[in-house]
C-alpha atoms as a PDB file:
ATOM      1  CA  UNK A   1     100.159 117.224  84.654  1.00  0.00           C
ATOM      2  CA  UNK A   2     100.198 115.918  81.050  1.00  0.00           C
ATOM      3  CA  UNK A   3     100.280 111.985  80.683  1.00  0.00           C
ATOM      4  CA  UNK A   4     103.606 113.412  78.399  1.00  0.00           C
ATOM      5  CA  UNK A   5     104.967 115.283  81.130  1.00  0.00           C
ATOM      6  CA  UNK A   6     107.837 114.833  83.505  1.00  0.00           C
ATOM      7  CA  UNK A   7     106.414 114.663  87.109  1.00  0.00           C
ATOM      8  CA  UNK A   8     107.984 117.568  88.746  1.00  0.00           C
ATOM      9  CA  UNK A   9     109.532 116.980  92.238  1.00  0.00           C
ATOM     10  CA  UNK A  10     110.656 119.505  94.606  1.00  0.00           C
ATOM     11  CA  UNK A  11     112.695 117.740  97.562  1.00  0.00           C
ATOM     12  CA  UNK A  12     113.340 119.975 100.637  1.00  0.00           C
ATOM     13  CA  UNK A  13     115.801 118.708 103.449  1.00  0.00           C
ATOM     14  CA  UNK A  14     118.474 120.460 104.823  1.00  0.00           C
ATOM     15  CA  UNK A  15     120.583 117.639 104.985  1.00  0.00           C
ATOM     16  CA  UNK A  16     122.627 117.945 101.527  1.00  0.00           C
ATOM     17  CA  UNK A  17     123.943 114.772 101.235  1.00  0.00           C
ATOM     18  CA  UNK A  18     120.357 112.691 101.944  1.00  0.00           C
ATOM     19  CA  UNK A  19     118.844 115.198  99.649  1.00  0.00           C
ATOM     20  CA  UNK A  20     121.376 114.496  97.272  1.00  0.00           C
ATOM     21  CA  UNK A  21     120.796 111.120  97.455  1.00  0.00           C
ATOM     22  CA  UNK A  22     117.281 111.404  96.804  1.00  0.00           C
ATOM     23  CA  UNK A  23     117.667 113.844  93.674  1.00  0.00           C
ATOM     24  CA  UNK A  24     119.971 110.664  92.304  1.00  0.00           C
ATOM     25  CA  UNK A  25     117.208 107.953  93.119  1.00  0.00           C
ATOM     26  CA  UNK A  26     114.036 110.414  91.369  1.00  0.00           C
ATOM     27  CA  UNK A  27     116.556 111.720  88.450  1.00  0.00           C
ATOM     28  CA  UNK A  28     116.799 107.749  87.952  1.00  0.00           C
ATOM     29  CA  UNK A  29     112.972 107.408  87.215  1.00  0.00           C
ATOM     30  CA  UNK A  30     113.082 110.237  84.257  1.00  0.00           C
ATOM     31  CA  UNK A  31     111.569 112.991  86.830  1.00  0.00           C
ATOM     32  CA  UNK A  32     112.036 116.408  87.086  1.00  0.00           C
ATOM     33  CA  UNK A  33     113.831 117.600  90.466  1.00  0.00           C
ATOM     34  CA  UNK A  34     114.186 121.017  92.007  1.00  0.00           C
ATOM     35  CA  UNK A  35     115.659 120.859  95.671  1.00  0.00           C
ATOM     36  CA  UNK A  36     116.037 123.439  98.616  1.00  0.00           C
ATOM     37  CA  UNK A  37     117.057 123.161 101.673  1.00  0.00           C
ATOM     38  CA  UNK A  38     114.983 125.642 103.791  1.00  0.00           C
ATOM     39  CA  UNK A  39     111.428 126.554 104.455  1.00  0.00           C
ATOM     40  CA  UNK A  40     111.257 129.599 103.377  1.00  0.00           C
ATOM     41  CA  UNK A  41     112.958 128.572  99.625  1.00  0.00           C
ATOM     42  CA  UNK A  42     110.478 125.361  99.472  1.00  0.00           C
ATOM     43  CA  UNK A  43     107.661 128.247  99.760  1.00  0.00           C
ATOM     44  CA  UNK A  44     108.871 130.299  96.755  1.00  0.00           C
ATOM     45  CA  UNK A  45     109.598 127.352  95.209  1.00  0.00           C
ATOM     46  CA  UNK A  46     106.093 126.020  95.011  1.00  0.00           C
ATOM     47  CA  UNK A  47     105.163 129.252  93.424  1.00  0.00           C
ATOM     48  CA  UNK A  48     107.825 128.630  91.205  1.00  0.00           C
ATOM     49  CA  UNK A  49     108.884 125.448  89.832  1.00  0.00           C
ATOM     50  CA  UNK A  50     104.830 124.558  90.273  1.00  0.00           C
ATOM     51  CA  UNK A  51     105.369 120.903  91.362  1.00  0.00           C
ATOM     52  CA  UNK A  52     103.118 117.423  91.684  1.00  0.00           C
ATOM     53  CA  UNK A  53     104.991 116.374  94.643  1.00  0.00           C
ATOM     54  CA  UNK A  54     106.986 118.057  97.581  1.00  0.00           C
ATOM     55  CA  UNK A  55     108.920 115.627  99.863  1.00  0.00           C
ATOM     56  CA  UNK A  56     109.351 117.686 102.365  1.00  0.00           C
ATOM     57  CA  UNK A  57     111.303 116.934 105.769  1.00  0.00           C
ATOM     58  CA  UNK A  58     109.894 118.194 108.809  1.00  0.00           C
ATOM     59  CA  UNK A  59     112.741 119.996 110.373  1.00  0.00           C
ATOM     60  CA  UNK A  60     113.849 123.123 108.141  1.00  0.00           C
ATOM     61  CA  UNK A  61     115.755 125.868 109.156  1.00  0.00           C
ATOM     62  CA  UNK A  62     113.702 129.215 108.661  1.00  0.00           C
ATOM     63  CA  UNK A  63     109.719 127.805 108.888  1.00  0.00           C
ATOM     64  CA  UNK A  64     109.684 124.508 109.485  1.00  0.00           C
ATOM     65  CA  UNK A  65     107.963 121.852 107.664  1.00  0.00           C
ATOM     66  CA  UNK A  66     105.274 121.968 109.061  1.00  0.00           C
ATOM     67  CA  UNK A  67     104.449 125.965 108.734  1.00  0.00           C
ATOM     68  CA  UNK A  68     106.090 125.097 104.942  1.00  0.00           C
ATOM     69  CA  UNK A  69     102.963 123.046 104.715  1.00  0.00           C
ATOM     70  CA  UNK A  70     100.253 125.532 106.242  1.00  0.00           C
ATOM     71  CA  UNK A  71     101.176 127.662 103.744  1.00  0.00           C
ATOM     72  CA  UNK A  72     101.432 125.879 100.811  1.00  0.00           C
ATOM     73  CA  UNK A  73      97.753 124.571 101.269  1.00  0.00           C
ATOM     74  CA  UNK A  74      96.722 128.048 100.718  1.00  0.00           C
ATOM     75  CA  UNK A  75      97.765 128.126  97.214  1.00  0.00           C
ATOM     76  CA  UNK A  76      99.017 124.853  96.088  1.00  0.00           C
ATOM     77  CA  UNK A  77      97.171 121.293  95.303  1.00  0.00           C
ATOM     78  CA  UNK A  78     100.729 119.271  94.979  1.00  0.00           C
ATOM     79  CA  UNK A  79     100.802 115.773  96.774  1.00  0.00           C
ATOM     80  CA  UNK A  80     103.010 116.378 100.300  1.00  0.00           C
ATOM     81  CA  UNK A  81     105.274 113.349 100.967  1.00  0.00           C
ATOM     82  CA  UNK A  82     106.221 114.318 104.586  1.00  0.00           C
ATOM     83  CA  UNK A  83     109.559 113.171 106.035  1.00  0.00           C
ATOM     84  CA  UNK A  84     110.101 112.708 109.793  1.00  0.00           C
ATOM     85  CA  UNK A  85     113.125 112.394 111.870  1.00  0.00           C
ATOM     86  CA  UNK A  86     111.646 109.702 114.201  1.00  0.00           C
ATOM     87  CA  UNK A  87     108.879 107.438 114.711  1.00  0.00           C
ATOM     88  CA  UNK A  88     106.989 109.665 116.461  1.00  0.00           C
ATOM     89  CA  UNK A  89     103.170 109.894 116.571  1.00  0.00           C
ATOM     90  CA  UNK A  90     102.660 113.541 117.328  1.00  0.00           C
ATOM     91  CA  UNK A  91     105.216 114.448 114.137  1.00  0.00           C
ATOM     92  CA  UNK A  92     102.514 112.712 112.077  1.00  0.00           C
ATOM     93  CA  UNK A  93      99.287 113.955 113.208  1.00  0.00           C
ATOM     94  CA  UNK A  94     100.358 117.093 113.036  1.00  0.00           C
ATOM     95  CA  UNK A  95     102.192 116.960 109.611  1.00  0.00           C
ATOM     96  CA  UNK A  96      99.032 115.240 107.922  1.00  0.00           C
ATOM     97  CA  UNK A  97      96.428 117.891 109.928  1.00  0.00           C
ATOM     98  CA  UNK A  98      98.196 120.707 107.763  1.00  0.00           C
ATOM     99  CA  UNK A  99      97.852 118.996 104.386  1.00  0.00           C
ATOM    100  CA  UNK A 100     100.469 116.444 103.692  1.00  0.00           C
ATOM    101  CA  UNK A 101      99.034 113.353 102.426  1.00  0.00           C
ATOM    102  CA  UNK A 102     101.579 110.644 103.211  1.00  0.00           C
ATOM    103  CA  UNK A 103     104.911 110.151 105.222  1.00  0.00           C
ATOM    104  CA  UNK A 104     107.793 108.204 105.747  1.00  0.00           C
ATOM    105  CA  UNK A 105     109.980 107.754 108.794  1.00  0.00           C
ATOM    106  CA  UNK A 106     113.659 108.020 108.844  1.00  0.00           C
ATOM    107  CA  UNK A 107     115.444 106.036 108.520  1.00  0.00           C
ATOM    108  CA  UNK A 108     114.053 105.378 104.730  1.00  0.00           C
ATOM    109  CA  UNK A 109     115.128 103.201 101.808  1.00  0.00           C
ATOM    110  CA  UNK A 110     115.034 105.984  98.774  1.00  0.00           C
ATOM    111  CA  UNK A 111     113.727 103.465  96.623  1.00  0.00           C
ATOM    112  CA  UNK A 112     110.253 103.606  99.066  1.00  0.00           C
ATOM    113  CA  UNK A 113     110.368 107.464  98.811  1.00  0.00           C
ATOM    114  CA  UNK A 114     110.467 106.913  94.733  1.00  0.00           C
ATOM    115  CA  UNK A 115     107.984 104.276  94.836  1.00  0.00           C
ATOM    116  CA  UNK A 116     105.544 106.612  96.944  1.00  0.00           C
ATOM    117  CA  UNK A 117     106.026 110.042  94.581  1.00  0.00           C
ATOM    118  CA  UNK A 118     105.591 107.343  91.298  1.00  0.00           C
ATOM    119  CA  UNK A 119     102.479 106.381  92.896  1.00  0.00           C
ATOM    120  CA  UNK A 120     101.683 110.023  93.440  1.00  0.00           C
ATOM    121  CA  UNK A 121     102.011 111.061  90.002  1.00  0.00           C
ATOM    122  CA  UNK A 122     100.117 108.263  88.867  1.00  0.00           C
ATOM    123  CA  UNK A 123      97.377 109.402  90.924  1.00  0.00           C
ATOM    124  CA  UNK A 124      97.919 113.383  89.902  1.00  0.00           C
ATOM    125  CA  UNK A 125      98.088 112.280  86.107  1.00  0.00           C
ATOM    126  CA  UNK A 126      94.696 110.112  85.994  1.00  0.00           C
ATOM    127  CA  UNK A 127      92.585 112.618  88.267  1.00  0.00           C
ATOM    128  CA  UNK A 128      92.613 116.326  87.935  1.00  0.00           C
ATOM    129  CA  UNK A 129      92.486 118.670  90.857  1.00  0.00           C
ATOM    130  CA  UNK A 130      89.627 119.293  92.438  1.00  0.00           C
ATOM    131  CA  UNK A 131      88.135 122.173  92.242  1.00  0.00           C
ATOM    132  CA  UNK A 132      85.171 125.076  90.897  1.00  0.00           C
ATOM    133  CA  UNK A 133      86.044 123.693  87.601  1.00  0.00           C
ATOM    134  CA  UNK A 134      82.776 123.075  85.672  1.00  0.00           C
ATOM    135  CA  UNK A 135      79.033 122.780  86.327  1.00  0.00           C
ATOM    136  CA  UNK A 136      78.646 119.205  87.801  1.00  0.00           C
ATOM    137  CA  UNK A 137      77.864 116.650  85.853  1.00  0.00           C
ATOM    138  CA  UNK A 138      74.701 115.173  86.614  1.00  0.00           C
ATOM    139  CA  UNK A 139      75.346 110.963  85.502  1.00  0.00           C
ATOM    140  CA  UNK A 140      78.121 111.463  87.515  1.00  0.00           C
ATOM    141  CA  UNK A 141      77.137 113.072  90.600  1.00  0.00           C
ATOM    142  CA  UNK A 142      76.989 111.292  94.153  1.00  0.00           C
ATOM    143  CA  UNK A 143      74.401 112.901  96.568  1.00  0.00           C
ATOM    144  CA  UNK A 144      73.968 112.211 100.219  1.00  0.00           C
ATOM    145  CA  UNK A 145      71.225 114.695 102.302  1.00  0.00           C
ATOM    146  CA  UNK A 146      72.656 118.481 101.203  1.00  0.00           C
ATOM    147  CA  UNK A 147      76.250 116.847  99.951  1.00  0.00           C
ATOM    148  CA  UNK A 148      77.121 116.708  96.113  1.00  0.00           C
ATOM    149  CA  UNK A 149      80.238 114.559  94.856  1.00  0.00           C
ATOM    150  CA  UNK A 150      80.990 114.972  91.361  1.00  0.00           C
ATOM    151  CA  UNK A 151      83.421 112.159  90.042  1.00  0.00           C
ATOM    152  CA  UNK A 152      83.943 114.067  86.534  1.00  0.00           C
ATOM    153  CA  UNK A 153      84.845 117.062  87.858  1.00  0.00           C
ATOM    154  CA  UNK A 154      85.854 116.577  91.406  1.00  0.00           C
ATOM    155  CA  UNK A 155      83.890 119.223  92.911  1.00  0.00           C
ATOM    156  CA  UNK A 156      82.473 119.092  96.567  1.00  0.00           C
ATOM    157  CA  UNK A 157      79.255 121.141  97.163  1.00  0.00           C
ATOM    158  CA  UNK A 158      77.637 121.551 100.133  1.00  0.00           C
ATOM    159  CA  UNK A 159      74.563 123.174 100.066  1.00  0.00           C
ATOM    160  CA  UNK A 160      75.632 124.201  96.908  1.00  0.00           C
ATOM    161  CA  UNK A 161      78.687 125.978  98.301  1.00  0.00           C
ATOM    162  CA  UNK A 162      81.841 125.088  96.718  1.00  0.00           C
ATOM    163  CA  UNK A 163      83.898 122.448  99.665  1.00  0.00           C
ATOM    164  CA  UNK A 164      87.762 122.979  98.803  1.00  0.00           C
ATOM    165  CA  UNK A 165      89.322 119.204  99.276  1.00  0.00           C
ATOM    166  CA  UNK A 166      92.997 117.796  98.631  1.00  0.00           C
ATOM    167  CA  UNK A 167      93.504 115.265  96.152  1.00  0.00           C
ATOM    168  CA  UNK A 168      93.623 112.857  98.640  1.00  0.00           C
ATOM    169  CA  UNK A 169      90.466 114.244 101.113  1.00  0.00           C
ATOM    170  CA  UNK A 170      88.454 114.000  97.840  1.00  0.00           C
ATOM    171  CA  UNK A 171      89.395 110.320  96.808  1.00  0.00           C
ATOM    172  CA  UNK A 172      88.249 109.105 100.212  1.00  0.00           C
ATOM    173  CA  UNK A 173      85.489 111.187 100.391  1.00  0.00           C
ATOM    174  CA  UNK A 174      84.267 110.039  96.830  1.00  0.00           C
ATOM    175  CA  UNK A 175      85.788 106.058  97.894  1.00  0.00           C
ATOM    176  CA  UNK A 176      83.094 106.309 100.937  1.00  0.00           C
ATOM    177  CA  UNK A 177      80.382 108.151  98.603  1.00  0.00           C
ATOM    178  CA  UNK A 178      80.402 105.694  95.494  1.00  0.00           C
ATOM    179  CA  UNK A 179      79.873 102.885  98.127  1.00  0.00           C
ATOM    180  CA  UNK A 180      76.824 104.249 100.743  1.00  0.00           C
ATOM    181  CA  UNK A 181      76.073 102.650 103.714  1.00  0.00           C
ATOM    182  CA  UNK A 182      78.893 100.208 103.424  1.00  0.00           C
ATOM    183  CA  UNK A 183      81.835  99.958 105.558  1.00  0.00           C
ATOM    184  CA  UNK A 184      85.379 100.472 104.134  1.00  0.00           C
ATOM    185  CA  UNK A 185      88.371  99.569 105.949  1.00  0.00           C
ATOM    186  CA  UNK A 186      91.210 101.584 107.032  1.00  0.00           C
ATOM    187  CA  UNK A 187      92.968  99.021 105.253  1.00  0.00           C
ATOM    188  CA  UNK A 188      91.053  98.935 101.925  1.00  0.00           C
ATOM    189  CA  UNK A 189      91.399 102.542 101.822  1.00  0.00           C
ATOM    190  CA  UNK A 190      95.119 102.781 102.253  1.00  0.00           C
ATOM    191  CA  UNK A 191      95.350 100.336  99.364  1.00  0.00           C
ATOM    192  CA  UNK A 192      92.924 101.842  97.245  1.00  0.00           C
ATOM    193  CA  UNK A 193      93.889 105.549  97.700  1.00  0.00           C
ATOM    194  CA  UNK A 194      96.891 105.767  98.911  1.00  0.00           C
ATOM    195  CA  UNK A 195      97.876 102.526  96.334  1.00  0.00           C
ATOM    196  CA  UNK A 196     100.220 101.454  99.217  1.00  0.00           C
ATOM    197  CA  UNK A 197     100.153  98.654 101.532  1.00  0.00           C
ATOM    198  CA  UNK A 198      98.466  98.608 104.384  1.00  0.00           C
ATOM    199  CA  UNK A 199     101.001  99.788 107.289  1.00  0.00           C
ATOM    200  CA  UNK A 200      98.658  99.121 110.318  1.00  0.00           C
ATOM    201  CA  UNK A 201      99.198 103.326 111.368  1.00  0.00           C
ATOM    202  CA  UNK A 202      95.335 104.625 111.657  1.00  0.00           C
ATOM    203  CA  UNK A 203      96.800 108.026 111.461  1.00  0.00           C
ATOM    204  CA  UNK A 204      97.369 108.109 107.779  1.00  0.00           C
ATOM    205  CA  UNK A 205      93.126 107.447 107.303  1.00  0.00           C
ATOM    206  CA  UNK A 206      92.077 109.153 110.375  1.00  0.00           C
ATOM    207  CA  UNK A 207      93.373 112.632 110.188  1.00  0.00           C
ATOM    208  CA  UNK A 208      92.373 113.023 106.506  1.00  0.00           C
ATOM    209  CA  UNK A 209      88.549 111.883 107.537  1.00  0.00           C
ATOM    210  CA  UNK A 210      89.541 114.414 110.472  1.00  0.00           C
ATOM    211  CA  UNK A 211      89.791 116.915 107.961  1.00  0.00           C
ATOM    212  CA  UNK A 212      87.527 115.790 105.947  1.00  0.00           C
ATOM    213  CA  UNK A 213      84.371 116.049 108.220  1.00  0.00           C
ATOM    214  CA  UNK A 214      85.934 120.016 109.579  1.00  0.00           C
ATOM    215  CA  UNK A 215      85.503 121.213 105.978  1.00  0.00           C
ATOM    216  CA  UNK A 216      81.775 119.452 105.832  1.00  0.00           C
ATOM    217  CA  UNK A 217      80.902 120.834 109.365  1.00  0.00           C
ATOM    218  CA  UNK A 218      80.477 116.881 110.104  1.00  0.00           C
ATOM    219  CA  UNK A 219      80.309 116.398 114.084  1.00  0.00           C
ATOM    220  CA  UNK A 220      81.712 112.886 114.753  1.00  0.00           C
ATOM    221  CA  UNK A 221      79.723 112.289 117.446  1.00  0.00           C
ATOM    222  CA  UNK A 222      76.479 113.313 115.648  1.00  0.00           C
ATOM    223  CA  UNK A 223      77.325 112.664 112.147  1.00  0.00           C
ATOM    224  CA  UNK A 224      75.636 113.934 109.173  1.00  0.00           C
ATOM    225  CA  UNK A 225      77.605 111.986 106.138  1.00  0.00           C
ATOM    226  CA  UNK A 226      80.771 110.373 107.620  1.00  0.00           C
ATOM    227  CA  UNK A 227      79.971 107.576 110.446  1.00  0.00           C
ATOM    228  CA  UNK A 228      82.933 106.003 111.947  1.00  0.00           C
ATOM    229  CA  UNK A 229      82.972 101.997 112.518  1.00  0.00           C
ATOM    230  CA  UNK A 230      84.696 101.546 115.646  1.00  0.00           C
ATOM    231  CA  UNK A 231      87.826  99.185 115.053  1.00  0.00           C
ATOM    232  CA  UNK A 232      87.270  98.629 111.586  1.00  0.00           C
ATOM    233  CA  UNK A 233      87.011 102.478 109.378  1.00  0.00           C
ATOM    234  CA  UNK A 234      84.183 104.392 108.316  1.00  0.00           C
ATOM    235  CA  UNK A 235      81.103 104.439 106.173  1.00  0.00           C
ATOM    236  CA  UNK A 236      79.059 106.902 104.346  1.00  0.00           C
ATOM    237  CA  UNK A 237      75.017 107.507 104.842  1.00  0.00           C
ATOM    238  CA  UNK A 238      72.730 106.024 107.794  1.00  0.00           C
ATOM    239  CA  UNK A 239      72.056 102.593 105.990  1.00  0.00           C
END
């Protein structure tokens, strides 16, 4: 997205009225909105409109949110802002396992679903996508055993295989990486990548280092790059 740009916003819910309401709330802060109202239009409309954020809710008529998700990962980088019906534990895990990168539970103050896509496109604007982009850039490449982090162009290698990360798997993985053998917080990396304070819900870091270490082939109980600090987060390297 150009700093110049509009951030584009597709909100799916198939409650009219509350995505109505949050059309009025992100047409408020200069964005650019497309909304739909079932899974199988917020598919075709990622194809489409091409957006830098999908709030999606997690129960669609059609595919639900969480298939909506599935298979936008397979062709889309956007930020997922997930929205669930109820506090519940298992709606989360499950919607951040597929790809989404943050949620909020109904009920919701619109202004914290605009505050949360502003902070989205903030991040989308400053960092390009990850990605087989360009040869990595040596003064700016992290290395830990067989594991390559470039911070210019956000490529993963792994054994010099190509790792495909999310915006957000990559800034913790490169948060962790740019500080080795020191332990980072759950809470210091909420604030720092997520630019959001500090909930106390594990989930939100958890399942992304989850996904993180599946797409490294990182055991968790015999670690190669990720180690987990019990109680406190995680850290990067043996030190």
């Amino acid at each position: 997205m150009s700093p110049l740009s509009k951030g584009r916003v597709l909100v799916v819910d198939d409650d009219v009225d509350l995505a109505q309401l949050l059309e009025r709330y992100l047409l408020r802060a200069d964005l650019d909105i497309t909304v739909r109202h079932d899974g199988n239009a917020a598919v075709d409309a990622v194809n489409d409109f091409k957006p830098d954020v999908m709030v999606l809710d997690l129960g669609l008529p059609g595919i639900d949110g969480i298939e909506v998700c599935r298979q936008v990962r397979s062709f889309s980088n956007c930020h997922v802002l997930m929205l669930t019906a109820r506090d519940d534990e298992v709606d989360k895990i499950v919607g951040l396992s597929v790809g989404a990168d943050d949620y909020v539970t109904k009920p919701f103050s619109p202004r914290e679903v605009v505050a949360r896509v502003q902070a989205m496109l903030r991040r989308a604007q400053t960092q390009p996508a990850p990605g087989p982009t360009n040869p990595p850039s040596s003064d700016k490449s992290l290395t830990v055993g067989d594991l390559k982090v470039d911070l210019a162009t956000r490529d993963v290698l792994l054994r010099e295989e190509i790792v495909l990360l999310t915006r957000t798997e990559f800034e913790l993985l490169a948060l962790l990486a740019t500080h080795p053998h020191q332990v980072i917080s759950r809470r210091q990396m909420v604030e720092s990548v997520w630019a959001t304070a500090w909930t106390g819900d594990p989930h939100l870091v958890d399942v992304h280092i989850g996904r993180i270490r599946k797409k490294l082939g990182d055991d968790a109980s015999s670690p190669r790059f990720i180690r987990t600090v019990r109680g406190v987060g995680y850290r990067m390297g043996d030190g």
